[in-house]
Protein backbone atom coordinates (compact mmCIF):
# COMPACT_ATOMS: atom_id res chain seq x y z
CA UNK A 1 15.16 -17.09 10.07
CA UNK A 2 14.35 -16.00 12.83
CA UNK A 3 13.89 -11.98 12.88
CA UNK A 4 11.49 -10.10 11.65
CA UNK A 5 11.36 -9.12 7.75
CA UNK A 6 9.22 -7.22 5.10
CA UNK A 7 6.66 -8.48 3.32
CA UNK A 8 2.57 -7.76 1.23
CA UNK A 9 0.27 -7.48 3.70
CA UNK A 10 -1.82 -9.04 0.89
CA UNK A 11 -2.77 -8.89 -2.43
CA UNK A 12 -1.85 -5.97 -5.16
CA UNK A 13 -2.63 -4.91 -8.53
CA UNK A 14 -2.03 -1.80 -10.59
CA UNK A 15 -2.28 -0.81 -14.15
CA UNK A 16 -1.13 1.99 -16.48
CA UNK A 17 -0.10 2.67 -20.11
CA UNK A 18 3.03 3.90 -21.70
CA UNK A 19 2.33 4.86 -25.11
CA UNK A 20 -0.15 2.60 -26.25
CA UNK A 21 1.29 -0.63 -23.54
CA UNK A 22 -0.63 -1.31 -21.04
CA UNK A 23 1.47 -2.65 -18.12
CA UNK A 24 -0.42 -4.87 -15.03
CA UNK A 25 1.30 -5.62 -12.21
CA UNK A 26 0.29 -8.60 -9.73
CA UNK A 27 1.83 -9.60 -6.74
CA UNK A 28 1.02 -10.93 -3.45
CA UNK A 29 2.73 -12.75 -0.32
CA UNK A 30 3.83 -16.44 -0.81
CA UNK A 31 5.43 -19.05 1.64
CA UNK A 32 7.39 -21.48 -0.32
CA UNK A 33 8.88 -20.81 -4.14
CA UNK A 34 5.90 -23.62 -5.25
CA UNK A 35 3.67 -21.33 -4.23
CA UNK A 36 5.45 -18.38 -6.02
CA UNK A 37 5.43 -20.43 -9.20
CA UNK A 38 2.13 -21.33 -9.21
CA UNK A 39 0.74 -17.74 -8.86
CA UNK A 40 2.81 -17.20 -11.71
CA UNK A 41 1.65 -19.77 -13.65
CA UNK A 42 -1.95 -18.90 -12.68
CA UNK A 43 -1.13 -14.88 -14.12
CA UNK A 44 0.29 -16.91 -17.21
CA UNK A 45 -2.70 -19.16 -17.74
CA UNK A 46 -5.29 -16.12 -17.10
CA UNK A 47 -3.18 -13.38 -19.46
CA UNK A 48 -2.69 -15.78 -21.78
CA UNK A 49 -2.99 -13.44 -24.39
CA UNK A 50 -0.60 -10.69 -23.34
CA UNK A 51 2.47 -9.84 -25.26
CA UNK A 52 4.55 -10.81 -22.07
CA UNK A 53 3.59 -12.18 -18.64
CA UNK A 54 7.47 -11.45 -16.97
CA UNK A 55 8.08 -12.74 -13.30
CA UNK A 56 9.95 -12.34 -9.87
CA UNK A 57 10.11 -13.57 -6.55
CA UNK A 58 12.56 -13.53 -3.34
CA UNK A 59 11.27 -16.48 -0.81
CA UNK A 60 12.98 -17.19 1.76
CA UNK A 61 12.52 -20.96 2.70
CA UNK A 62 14.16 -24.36 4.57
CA UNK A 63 17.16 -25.65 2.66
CA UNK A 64 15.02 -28.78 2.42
CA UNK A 65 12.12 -26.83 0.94
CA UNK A 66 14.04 -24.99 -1.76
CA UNK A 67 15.65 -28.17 -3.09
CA UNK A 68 12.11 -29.86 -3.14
CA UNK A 69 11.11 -26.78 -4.99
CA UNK A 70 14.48 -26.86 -7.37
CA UNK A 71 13.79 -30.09 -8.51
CA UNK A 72 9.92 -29.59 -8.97
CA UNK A 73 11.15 -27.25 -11.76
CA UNK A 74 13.60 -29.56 -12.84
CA UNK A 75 16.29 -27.03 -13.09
CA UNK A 76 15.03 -24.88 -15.81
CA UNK A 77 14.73 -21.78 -13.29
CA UNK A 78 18.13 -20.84 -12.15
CA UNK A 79 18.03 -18.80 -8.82
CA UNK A 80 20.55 -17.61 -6.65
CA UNK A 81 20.13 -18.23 -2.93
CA UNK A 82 22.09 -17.03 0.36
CA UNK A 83 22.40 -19.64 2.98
CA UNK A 84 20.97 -18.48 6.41
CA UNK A 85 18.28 -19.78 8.55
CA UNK A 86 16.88 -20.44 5.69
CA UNK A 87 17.36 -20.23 1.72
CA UNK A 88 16.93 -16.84 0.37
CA UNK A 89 15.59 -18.30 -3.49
CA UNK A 90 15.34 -14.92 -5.95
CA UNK A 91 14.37 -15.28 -9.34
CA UNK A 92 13.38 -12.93 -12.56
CA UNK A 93 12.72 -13.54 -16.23
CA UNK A 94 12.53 -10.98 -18.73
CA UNK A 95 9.92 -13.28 -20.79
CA UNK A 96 11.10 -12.88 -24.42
CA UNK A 97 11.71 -8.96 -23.39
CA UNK A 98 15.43 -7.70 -24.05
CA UNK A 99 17.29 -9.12 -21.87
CA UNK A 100 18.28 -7.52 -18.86
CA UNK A 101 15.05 -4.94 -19.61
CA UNK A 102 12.23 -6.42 -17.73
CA UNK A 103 12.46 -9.24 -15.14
CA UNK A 104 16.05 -8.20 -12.99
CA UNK A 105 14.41 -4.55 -13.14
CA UNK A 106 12.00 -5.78 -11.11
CA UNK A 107 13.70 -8.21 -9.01
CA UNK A 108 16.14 -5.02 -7.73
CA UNK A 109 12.62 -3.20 -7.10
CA UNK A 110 11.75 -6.35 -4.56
CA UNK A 111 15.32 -6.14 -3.29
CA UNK A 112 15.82 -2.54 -2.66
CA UNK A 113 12.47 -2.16 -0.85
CA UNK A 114 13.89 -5.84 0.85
CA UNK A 115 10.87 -7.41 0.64
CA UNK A 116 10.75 -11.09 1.17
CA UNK A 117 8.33 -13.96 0.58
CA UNK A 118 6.79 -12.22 -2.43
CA UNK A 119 6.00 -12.79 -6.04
CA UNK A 120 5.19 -10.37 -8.43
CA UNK A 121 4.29 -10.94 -12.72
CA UNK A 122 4.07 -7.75 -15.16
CA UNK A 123 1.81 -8.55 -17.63
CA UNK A 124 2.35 -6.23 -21.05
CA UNK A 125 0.10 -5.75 -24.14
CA UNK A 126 2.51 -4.27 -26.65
CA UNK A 127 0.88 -1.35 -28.36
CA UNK A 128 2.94 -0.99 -31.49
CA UNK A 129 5.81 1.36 -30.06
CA UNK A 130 9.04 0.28 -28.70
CA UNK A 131 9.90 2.09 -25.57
CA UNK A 132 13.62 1.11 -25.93
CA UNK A 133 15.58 -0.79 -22.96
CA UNK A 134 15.28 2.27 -20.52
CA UNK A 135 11.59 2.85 -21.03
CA UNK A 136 11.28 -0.93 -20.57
CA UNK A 137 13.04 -0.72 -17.31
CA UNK A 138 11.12 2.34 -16.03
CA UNK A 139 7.39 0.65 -16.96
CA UNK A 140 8.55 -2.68 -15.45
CA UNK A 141 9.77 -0.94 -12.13
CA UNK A 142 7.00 0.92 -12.19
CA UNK A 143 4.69 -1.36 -12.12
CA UNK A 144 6.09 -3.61 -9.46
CA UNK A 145 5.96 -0.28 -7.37
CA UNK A 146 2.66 0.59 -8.03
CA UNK A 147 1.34 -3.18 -7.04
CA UNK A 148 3.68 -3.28 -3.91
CA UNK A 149 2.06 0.05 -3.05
CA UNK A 150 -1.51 -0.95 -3.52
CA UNK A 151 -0.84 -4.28 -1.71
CA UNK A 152 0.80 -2.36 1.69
CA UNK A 153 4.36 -3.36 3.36
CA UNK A 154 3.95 -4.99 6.66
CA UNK A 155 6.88 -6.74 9.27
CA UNK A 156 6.45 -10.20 9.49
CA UNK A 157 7.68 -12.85 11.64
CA UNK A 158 8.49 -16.07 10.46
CA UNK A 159 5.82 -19.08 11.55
CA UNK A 160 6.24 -22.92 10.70
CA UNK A 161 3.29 -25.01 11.09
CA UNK A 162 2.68 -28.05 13.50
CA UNK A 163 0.66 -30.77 13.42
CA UNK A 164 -1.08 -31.86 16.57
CA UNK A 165 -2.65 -35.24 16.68
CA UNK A 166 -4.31 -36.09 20.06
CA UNK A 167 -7.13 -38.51 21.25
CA UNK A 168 -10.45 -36.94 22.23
CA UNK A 169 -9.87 -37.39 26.43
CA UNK A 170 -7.13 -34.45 25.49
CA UNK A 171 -8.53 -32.21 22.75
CA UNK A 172 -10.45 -29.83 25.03
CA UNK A 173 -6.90 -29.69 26.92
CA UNK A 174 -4.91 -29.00 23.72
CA UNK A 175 -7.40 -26.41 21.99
CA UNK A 176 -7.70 -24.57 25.26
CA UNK A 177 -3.75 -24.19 25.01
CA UNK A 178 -3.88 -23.51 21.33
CA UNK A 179 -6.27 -20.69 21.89
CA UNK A 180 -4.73 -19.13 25.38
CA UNK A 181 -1.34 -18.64 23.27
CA UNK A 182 -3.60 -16.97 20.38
CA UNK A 183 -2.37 -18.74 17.65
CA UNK A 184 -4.04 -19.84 14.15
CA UNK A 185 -4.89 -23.37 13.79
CA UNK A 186 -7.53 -25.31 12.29
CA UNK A 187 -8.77 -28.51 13.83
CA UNK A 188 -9.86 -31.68 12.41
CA UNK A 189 -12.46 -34.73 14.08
CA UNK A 190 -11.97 -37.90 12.47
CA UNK A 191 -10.87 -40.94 14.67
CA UNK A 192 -8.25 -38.47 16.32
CA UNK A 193 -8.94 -34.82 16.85
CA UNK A 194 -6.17 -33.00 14.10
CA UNK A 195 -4.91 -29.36 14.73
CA UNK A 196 -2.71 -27.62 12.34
CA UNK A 197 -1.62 -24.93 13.82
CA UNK A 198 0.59 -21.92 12.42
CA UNK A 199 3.01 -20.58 15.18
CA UNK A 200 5.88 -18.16 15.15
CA UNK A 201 9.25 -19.77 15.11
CA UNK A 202 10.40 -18.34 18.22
CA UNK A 203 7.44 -19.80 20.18
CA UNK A 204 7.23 -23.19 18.84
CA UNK A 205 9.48 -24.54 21.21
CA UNK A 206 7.68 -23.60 24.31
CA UNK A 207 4.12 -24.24 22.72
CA UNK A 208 5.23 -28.30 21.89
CA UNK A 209 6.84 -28.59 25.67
CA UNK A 210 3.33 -27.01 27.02
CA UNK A 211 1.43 -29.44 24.69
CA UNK A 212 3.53 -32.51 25.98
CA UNK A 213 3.25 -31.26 29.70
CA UNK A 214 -0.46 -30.36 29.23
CA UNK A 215 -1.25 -34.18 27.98
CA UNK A 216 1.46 -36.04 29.88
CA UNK A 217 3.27 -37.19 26.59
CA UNK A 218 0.14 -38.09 24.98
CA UNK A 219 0.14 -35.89 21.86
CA UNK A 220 1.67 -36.54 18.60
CA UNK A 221 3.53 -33.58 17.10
CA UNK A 222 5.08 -32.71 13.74
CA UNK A 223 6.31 -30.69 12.15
C-alpha cells in the first residue's frame, strides 16, 4: 500500500447508557491483525464481567503477515480480505448478541468512515431491557462513533520497519543518516550497534541505497 489512508491518531473511549445499558466503546490504531486481537483480548480479559465484549477491526497488512496471523487463530475468525499492496483483513462478532445486531454494525461504521488499521470492542452491561435489533444497532454504532471521535482521524502513510546492523567504525555514519532523513528508530549497543528504524514505504528504498553507499556495503539490512 502505498498511498495514504485513514486511521486513530490514538487511543479512544466513550461511554453512554440506553435504558439502563451502559455501552463502552474502545478502540485505538493497530499494525498487524495480532495486534488487533490482542487489544481485544486485553478489553475481554479486563471487562470480564460485561454482558458482551463485541469486536471489529479492518488492518490492512502483507499477504505474508495476514496468513501468519490466520493461522495464529487457527481459523476460528473468518475475515474477508481484498488483495492489494497488501491484505485488507476485516472482521466483526456480534458476541452472543443477535446476530447481525452488534459486531457488522460496527464494522460498516469503520468502513464508511474508511478507516484502516483500527480495532474497536463495545463492551455492554445489559440492564434488564431489550432494546430490540434496531436499538442494538443504533447503541453499537454509536458507540464506535463516539470512540472514533474522541480518539481523532488522522492520514497516515504506510511505514515498514528495517533493521540496521552495523559495526561501531560506522554507527556515527549510519545514525547521522538515520537522523538527517528524520525518521524513528531506536538503536541498540551490544557487540554490533542495532537500529530499528520505522520508515515510510516510499522512502525505504532510497534510505537502504544511502545506508549501503554511506558504509561502502558494510551494513546489514532487513527487513
Amino acid at each position: 500500500m502505498s498511498d495514504s489512508y485513514r486511521t486513530l491518531a490514538g487511543h479512544g473511549e466513550a461511554a453512554f447508557e440506553v435504558r439502563g445499558s451502559e455501552f463502552l466503546g474502545h478502540t485505538r490504531p493497530v499494525d498487524s491483525v495480532a495486534a488487533a486481537e490482542s487489544f481485544v483480548d486485553q478489553v475481554r480479559s479486563e471487562y470480564d464481567d460485561a454482558t458482551h465484549n463485541v469486536p471489529a477491526y479492518r488492518v490492512r497488512e502483507s499477504d505474508g503477515a495476514a496468513q501468519s496471523a490466520a493461522q495464529r487463530s487457527s481459523g476460528q475468525r473468518p475475515r474477508d480480505g481484498t488483495p492489494s499492496d497488501g491484505m485488507l483483513r476485516e472482521y466483526s462478532s456480534d458476541d452472543g448478541e443477535p446476530s447481525g445486531s452488534a459486531g457488522k454494525p460496527m464494522l460498516n461504521v469503520l468502513q464508511g468512515r474508511d478507516l484502516e488499521n483500527v480495532v474497536v470492542v463495545v463492551t455492554r452491561y445489559y440492564g434488564g431491557t431489550n432494546l430490540g435489533i434496531g436499538g442494538l444497532v443504533r447503541a453499537y454504532s454509536q458507540s464506535v462513533n463516539d470512540a472514533v471521535a474522541a480518539a481523532g482521524v488522522v492520514e497516515e502513510v504506510p511505514h515498514e520497519q528495517v533493521g540496521v546492523v552495523t559495526e561501531y567504525d560506522d554507527s556515527g555514519t549510519v545514525r547521522g543518516i538515520l537522523e538527517s532523513t528524520g525518521v524513528e528508530f531506536e538503536a541498540e549497543y551490544g557487540e554490533q550497534v542495532r537500529f530499528d528504524v520505522r520508515v515510510p514505504v516510499a522512502e525505504s528504498a532510497a534510505l537502504r541505497d544511502r545506508l549501503r553507499s554511506a558504509t561502502s556495503g558494510r551494513v546489514e539490512l532487513s527487513e
